[in-house]
N, C-alpha and C. Protein backbone atom coordinates (compact mmCIF):
# COMPACT_ATOMS: atom_id res chain seq x y z
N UNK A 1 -48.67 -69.79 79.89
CA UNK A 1 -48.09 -68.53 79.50
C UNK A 1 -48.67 -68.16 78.15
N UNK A 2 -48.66 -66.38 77.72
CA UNK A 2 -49.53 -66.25 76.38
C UNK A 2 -48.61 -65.19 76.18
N UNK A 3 -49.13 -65.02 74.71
CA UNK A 3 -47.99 -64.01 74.42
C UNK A 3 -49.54 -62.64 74.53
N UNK A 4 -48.77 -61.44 75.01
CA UNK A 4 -49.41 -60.32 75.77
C UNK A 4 -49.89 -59.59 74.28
N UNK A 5 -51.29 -59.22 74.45
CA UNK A 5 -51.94 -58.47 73.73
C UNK A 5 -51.37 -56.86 72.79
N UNK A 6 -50.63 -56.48 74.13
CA UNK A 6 -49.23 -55.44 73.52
C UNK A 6 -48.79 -55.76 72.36
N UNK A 7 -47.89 -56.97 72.51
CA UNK A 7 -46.93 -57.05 72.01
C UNK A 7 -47.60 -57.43 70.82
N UNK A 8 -48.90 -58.87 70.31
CA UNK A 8 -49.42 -58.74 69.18
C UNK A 8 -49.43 -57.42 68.34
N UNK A 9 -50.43 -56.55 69.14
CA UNK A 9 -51.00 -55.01 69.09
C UNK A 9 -49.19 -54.61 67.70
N UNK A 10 -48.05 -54.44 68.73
CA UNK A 10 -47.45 -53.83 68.38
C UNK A 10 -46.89 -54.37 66.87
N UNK A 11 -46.75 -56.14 66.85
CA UNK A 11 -45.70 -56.22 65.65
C UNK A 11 -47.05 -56.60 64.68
N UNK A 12 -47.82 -56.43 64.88
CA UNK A 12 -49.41 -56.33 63.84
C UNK A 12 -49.37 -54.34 63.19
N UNK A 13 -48.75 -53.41 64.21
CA UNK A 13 -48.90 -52.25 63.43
C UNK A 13 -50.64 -51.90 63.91
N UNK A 14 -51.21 -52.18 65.09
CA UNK A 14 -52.46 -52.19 65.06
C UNK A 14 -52.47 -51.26 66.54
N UNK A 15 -53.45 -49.90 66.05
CA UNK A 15 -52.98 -48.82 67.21
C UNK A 15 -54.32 -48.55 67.54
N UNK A 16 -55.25 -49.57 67.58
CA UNK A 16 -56.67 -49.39 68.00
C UNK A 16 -57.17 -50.02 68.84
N UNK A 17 -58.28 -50.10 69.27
CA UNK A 17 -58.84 -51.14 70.60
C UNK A 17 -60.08 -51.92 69.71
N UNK A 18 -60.86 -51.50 68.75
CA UNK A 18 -61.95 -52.12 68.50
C UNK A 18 -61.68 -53.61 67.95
N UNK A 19 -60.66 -54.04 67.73
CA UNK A 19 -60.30 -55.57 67.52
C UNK A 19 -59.53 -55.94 68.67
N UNK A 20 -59.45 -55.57 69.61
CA UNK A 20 -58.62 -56.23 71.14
C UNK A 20 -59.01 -57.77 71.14
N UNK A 21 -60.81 -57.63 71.72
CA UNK A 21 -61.34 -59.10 71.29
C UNK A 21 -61.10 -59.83 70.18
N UNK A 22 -61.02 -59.28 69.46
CA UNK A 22 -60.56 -60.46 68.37
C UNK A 22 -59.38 -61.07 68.05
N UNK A 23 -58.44 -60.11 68.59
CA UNK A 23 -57.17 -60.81 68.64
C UNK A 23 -56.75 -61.39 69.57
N UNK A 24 -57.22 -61.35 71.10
CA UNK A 24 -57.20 -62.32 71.72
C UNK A 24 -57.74 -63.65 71.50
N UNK A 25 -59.24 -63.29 70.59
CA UNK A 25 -59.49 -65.00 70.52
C UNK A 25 -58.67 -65.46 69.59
N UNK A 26 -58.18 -64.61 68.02
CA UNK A 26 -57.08 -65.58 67.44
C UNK A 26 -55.79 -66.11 68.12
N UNK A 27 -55.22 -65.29 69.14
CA UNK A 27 -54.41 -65.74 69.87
C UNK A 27 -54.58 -66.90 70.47
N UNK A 28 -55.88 -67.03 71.37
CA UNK A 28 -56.16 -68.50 71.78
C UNK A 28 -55.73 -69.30 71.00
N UNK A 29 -56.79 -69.02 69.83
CA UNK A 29 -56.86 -70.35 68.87
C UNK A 29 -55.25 -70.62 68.46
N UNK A 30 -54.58 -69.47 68.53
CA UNK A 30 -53.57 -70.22 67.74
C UNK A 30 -52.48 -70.69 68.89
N UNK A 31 -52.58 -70.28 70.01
CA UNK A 31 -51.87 -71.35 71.35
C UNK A 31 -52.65 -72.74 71.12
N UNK A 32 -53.81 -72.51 71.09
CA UNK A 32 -54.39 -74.08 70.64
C UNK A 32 -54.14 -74.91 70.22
N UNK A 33 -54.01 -73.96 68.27
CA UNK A 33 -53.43 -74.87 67.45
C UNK A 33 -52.13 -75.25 68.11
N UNK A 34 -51.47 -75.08 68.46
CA UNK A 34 -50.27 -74.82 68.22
C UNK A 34 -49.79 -76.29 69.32
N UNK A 35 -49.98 -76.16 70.04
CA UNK A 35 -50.44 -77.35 71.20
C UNK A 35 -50.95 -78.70 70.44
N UNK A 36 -51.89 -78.28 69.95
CA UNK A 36 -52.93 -79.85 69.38
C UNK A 36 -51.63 -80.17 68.35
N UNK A 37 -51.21 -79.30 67.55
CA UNK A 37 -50.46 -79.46 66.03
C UNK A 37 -49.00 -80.35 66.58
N UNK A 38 -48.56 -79.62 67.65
CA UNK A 38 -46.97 -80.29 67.97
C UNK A 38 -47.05 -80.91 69.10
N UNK A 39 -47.98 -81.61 70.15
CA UNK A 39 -48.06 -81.89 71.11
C UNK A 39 -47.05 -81.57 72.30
N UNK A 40 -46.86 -80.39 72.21
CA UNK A 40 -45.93 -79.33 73.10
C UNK A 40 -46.80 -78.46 74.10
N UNK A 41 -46.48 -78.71 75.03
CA UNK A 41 -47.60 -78.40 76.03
C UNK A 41 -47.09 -76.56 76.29
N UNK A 42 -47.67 -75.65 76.11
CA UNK A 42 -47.44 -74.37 76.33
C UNK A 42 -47.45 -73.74 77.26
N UNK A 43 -48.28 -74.33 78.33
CA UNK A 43 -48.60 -73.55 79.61
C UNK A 43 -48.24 -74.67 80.68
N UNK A 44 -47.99 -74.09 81.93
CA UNK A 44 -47.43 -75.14 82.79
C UNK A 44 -48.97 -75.86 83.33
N UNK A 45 -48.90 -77.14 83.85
CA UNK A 45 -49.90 -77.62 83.87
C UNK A 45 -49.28 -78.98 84.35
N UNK A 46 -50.23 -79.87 85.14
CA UNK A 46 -50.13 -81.04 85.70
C UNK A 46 -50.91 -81.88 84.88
N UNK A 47 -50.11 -82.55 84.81
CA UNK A 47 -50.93 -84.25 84.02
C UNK A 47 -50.74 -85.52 84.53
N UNK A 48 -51.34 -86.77 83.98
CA UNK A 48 -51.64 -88.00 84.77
C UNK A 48 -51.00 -89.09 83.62
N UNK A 49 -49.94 -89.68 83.81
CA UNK A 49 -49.93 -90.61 82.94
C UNK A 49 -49.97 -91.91 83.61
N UNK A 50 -50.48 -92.45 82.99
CA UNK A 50 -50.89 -94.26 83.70
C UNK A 50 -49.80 -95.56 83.36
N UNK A 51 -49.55 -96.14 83.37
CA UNK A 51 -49.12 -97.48 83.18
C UNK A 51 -49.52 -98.61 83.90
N UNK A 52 -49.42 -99.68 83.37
CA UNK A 52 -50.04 -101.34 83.68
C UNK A 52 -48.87 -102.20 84.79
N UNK A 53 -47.60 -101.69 84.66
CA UNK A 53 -46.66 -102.46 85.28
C UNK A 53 -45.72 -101.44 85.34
N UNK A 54 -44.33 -101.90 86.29
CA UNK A 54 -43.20 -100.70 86.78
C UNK A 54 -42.27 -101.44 85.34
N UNK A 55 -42.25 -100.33 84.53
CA UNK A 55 -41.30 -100.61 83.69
C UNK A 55 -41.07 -99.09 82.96
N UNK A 56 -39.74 -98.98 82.75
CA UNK A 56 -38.89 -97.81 81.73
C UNK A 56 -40.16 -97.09 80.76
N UNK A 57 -40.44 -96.08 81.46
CA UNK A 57 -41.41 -95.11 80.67
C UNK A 57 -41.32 -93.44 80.23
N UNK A 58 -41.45 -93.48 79.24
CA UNK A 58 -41.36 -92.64 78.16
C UNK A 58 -42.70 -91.14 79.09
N UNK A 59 -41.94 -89.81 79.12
CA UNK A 59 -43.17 -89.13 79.77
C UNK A 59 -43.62 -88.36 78.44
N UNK A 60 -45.14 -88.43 78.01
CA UNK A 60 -45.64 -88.31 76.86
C UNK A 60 -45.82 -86.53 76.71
N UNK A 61 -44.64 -85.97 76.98
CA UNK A 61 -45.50 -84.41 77.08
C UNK A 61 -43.97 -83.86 77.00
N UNK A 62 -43.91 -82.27 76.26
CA UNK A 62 -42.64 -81.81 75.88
C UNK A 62 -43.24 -80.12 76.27
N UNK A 63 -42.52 -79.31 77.03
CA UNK A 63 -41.08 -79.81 77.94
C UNK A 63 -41.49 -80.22 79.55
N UNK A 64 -41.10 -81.09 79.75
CA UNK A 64 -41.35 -81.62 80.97
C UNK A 64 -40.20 -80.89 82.22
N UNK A 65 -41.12 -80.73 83.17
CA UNK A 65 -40.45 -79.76 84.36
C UNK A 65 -39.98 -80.80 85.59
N UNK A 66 -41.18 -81.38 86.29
CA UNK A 66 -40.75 -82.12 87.24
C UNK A 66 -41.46 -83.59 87.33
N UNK A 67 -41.54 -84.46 88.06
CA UNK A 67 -42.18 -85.48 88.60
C UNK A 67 -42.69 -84.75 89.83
N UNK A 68 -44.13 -84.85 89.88
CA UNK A 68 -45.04 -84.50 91.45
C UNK A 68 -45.16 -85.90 92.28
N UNK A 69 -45.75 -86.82 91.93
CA UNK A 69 -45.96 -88.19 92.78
C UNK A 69 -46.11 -89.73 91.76
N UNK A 70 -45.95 -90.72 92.37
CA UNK A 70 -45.90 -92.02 91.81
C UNK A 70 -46.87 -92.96 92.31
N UNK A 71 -48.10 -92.75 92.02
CA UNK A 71 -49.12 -93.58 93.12
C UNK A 71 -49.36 -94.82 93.04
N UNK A 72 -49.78 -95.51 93.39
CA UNK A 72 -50.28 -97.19 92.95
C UNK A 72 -51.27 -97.49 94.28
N UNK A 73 -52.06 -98.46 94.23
CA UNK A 73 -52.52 -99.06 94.96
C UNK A 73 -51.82 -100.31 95.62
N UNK A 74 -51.49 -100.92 96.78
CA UNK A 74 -50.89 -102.11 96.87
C UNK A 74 -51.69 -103.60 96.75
N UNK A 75 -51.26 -104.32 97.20
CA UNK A 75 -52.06 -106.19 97.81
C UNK A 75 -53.27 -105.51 98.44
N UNK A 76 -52.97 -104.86 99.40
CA UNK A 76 -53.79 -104.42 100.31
C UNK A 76 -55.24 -103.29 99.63
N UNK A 77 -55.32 -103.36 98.15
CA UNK A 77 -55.96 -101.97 98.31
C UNK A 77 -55.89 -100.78 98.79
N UNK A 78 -54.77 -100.39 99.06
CA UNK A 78 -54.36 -99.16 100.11
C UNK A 78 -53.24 -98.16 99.06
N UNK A 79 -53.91 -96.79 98.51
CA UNK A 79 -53.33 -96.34 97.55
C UNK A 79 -51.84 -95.81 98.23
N UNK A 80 -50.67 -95.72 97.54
CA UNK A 80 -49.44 -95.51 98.17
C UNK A 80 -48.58 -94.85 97.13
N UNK A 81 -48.05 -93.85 98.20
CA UNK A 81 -47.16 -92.76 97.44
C UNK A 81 -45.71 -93.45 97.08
N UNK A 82 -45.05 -93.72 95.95
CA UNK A 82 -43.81 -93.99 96.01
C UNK A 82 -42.67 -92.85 96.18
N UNK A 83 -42.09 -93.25 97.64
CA UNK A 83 -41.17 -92.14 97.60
C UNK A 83 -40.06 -92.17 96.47
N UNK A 84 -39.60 -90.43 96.50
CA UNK A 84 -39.02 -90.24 94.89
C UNK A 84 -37.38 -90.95 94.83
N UNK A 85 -37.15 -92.00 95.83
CA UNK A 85 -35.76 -92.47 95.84
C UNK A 85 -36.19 -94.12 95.40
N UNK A 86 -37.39 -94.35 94.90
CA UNK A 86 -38.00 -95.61 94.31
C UNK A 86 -38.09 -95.48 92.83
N UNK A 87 -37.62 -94.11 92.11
CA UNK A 87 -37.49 -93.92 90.67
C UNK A 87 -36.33 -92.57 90.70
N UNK A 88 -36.26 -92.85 89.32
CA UNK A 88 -35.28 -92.01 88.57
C UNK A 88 -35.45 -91.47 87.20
N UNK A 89 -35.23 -90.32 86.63
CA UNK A 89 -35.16 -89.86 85.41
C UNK A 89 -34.02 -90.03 84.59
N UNK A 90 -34.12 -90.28 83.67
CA UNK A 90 -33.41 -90.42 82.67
C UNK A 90 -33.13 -89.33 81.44
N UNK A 91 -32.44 -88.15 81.23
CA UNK A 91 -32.90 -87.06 80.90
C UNK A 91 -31.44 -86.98 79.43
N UNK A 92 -30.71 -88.41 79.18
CA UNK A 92 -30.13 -88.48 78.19
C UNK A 92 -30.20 -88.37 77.28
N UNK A 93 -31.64 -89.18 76.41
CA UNK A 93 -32.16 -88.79 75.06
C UNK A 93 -33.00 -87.39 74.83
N UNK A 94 -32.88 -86.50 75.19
CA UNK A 94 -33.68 -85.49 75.63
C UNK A 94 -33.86 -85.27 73.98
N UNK A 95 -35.06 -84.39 73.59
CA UNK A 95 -36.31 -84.10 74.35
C UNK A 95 -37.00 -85.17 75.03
N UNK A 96 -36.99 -86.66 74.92
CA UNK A 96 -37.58 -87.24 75.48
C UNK A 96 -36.85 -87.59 76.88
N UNK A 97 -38.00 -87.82 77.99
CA UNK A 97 -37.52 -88.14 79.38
C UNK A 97 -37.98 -89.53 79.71
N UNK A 98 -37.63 -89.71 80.43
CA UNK A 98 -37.93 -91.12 81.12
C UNK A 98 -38.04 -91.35 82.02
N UNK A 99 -39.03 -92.11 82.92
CA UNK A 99 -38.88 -92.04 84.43
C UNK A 99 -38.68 -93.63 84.74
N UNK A 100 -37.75 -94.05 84.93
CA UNK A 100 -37.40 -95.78 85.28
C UNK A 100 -36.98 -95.99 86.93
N UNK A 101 -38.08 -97.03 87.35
CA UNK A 101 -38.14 -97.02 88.42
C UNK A 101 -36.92 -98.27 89.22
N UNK A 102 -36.34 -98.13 90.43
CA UNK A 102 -35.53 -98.41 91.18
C UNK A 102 -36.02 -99.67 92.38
N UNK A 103 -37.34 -99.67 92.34
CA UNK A 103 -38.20 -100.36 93.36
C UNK A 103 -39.37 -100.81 92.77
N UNK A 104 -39.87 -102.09 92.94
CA UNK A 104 -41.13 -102.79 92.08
C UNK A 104 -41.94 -103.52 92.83
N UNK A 105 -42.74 -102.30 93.65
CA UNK A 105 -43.43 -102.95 94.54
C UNK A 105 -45.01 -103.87 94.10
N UNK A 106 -45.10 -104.54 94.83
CA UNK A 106 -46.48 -105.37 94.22
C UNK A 106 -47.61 -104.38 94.16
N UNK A 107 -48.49 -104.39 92.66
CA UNK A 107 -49.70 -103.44 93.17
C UNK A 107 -50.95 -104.67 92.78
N UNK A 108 -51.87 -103.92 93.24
CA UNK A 108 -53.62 -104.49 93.08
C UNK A 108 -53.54 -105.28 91.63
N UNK A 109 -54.22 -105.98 91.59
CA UNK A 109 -54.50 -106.56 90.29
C UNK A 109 -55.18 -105.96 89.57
N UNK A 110 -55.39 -105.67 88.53
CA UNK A 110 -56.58 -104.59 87.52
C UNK A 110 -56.53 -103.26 87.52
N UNK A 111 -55.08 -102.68 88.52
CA UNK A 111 -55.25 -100.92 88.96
C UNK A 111 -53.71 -100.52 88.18
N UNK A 112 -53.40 -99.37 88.03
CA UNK A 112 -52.51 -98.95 87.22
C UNK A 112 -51.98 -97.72 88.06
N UNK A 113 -50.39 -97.54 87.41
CA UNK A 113 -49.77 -96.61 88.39
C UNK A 113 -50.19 -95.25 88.22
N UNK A 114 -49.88 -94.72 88.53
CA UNK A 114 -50.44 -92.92 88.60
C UNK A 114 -49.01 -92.49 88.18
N UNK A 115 -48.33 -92.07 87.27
CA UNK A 115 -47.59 -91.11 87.22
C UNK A 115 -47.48 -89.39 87.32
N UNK A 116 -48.00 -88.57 87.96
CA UNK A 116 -47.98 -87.06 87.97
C UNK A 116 -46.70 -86.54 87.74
N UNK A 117 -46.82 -85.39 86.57
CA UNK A 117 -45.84 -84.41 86.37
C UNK A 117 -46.39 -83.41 86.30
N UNK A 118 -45.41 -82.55 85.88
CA UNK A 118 -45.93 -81.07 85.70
C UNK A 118 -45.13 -81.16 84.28
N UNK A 119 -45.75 -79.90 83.27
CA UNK A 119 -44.98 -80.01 81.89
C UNK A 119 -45.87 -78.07 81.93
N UNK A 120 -44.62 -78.13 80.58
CA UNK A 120 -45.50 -76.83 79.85
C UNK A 120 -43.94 -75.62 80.44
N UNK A 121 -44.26 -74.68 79.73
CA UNK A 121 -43.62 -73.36 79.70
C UNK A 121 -43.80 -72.37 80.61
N UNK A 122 -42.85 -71.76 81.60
CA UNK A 122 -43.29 -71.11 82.71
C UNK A 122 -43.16 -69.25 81.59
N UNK A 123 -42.16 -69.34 80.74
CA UNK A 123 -42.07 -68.52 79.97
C UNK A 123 -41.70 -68.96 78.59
N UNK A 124 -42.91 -68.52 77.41
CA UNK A 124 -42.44 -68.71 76.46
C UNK A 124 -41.42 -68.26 74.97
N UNK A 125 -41.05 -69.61 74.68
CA UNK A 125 -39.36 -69.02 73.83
C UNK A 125 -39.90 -68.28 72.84
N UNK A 126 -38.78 -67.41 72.53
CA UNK A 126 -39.37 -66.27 71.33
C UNK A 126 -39.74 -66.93 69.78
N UNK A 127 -39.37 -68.36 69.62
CA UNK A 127 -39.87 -69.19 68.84
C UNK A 127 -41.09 -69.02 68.52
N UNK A 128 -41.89 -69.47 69.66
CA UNK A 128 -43.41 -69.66 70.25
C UNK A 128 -43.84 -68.02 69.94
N UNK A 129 -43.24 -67.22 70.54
CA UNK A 129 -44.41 -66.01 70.77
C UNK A 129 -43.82 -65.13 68.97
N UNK A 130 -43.43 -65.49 67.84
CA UNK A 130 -43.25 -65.46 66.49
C UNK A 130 -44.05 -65.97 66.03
N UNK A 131 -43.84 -67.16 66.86
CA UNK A 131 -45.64 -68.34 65.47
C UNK A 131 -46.88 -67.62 66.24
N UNK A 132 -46.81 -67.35 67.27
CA UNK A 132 -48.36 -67.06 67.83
C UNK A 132 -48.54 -65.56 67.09
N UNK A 133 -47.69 -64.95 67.19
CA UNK A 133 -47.72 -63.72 66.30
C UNK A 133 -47.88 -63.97 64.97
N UNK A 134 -47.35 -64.55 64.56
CA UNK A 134 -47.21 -65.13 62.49
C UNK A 134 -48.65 -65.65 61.99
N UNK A 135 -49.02 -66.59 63.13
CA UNK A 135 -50.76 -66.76 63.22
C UNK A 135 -51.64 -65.82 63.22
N UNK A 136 -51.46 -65.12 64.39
CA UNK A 136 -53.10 -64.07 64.60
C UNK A 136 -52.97 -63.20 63.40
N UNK A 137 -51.78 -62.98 63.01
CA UNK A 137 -51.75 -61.82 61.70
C UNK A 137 -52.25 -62.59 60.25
N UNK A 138 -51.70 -63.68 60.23
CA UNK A 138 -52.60 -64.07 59.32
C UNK A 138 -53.80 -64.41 59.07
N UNK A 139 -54.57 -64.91 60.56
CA UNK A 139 -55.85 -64.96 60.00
C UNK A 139 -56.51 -64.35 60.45
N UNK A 140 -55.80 -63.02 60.84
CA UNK A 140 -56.66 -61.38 61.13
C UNK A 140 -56.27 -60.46 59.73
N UNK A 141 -55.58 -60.94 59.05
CA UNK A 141 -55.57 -60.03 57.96
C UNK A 141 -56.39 -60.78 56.21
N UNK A 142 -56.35 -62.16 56.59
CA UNK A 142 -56.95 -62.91 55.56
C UNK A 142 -57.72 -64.52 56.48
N UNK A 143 -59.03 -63.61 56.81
CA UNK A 143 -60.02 -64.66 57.99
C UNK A 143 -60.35 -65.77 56.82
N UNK A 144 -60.68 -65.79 55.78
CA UNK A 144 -61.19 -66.90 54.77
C UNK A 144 -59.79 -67.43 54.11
N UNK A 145 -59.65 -68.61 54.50
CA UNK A 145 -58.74 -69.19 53.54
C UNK A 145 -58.99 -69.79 52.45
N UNK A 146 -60.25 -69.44 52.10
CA UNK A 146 -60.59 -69.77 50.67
C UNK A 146 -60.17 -68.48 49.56
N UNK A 147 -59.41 -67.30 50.22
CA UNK A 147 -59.61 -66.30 49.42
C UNK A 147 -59.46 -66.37 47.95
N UNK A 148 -59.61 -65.59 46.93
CA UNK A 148 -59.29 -65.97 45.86
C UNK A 148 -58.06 -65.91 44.65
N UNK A 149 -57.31 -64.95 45.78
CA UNK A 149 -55.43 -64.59 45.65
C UNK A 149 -54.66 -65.94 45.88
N UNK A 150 -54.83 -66.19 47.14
CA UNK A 150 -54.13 -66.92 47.52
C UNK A 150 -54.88 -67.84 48.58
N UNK A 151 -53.91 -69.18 48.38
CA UNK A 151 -55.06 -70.45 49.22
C UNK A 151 -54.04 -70.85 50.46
N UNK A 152 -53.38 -69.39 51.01
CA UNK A 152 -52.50 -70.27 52.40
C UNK A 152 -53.04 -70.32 53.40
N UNK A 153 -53.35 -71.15 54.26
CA UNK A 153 -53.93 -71.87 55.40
C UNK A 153 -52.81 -70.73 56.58
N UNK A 154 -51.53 -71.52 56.70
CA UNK A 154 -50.89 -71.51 57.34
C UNK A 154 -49.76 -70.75 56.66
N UNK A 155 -49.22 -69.47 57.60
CA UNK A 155 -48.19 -68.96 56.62
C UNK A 155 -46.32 -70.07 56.51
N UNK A 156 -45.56 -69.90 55.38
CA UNK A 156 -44.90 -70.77 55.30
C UNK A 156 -43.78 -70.66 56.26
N UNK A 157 -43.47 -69.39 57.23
CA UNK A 157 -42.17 -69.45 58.07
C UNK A 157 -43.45 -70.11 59.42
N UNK A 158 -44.55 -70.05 59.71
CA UNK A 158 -45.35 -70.71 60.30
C UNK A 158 -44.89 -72.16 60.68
N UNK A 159 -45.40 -72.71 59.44
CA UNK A 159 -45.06 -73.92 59.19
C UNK A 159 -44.05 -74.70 59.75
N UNK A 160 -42.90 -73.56 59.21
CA UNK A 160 -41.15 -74.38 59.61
C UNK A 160 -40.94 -74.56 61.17
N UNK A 161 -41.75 -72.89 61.47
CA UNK A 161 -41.41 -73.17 63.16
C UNK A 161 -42.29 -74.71 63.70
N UNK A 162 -43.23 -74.69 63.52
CA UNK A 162 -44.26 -76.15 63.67
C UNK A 162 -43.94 -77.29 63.22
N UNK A 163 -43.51 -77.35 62.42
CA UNK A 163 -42.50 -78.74 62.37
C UNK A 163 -41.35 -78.70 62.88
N UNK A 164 -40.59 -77.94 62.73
CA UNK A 164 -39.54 -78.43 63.92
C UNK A 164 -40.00 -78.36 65.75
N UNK A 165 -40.94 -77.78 65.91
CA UNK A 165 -41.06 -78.18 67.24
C UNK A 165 -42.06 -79.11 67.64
N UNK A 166 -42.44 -80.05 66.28
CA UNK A 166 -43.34 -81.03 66.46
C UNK A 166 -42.48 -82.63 67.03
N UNK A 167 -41.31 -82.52 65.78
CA UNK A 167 -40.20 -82.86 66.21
C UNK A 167 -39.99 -83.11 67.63
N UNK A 168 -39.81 -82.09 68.61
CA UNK A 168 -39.93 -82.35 69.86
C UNK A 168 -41.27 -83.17 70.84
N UNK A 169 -42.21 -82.95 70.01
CA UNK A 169 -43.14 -83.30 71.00
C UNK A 169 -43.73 -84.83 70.60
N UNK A 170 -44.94 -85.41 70.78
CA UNK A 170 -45.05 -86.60 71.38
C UNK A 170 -45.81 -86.90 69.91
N UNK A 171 -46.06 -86.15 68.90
CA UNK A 171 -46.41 -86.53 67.97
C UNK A 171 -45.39 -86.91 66.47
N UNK A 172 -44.26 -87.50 66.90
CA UNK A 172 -43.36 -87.90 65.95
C UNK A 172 -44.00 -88.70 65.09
């Protein structure tokens, strides 16, 4: 999910087209940042997390939506779906989740489980589409942060939102 070119357009005060491109790419960049900075996944999206053995695991990604599949290989070499009544979530300490499994079947020696989820934002909170806005305006209105007024990188209500929702994510 992104926050819509409009709506930049509008709380920027910007009633022209010849910077469209450019504020979409600061927009990128700053869903980017914004992602890399709090390890908060923004857009919905499937990921792979691995483990060595069936034990109580932590899912490394904020906000997490569902569990898709639980794969492993067995004795046999023969990759195998664990049906979803062989684990369980744990959704008490939230933001963090947990997926702890119910069944511990033997796998391959040297192969690791497949965990698939899905994570990320089907719509994002007005939190998110403030910093993505608070971003492109700043470094569409002051591109050098070396200027010689002032040396802010990052503006400071920026900031607050990004640490507290770093807080949430996997980079504590």
């Amino acid at each position: 999910m992104s926050v819509a070119l409009s709506t930049i357009k509008k709380a920027l005060k910007v009633d022209y087209i010849t910077d469209d491109q450019e504020l979409l790419r600061l927009r990128d960049a700053a869903i980017s940042f914004i992602s890399d900075y709090t390890g908060v996944s923004l857009t919905a999206k499937s990921k792979t997390q691995y483990i060595s053995y069936w034990m109580r695991t932590r899912i490394n990604t904020y906000p997490f939506i569902s569990i898709s599949t639980v794969k492993y290989y067995n004795t046999s070499n023969v990759e195998t779906t664990m049906p979803a009544t062989g684990y369980f979530l744990d959704l008490e300490q939230e933001p963090s989740v947990y997926i702890n499994f119910s069944d511990y079947p033997q796998i391959k020696e040297n192969t690791q489980i497949a965990i698939t989820y899905t994570t990320g934002y089907s719509v994002l909170p007005a939190e998110i589409e403030q910093l993505v806005i608070g971003l492109v305006g700043a470094w569409y209105n002051n591109p050098e942060a070396t200027a010689p007024i002032t040396l802010s990188v990052v503006p400071l209500s920026a900031m607050f939102i990004l640490d507290n929702m770093r807080i949430k994510g996997v980079l504590t």
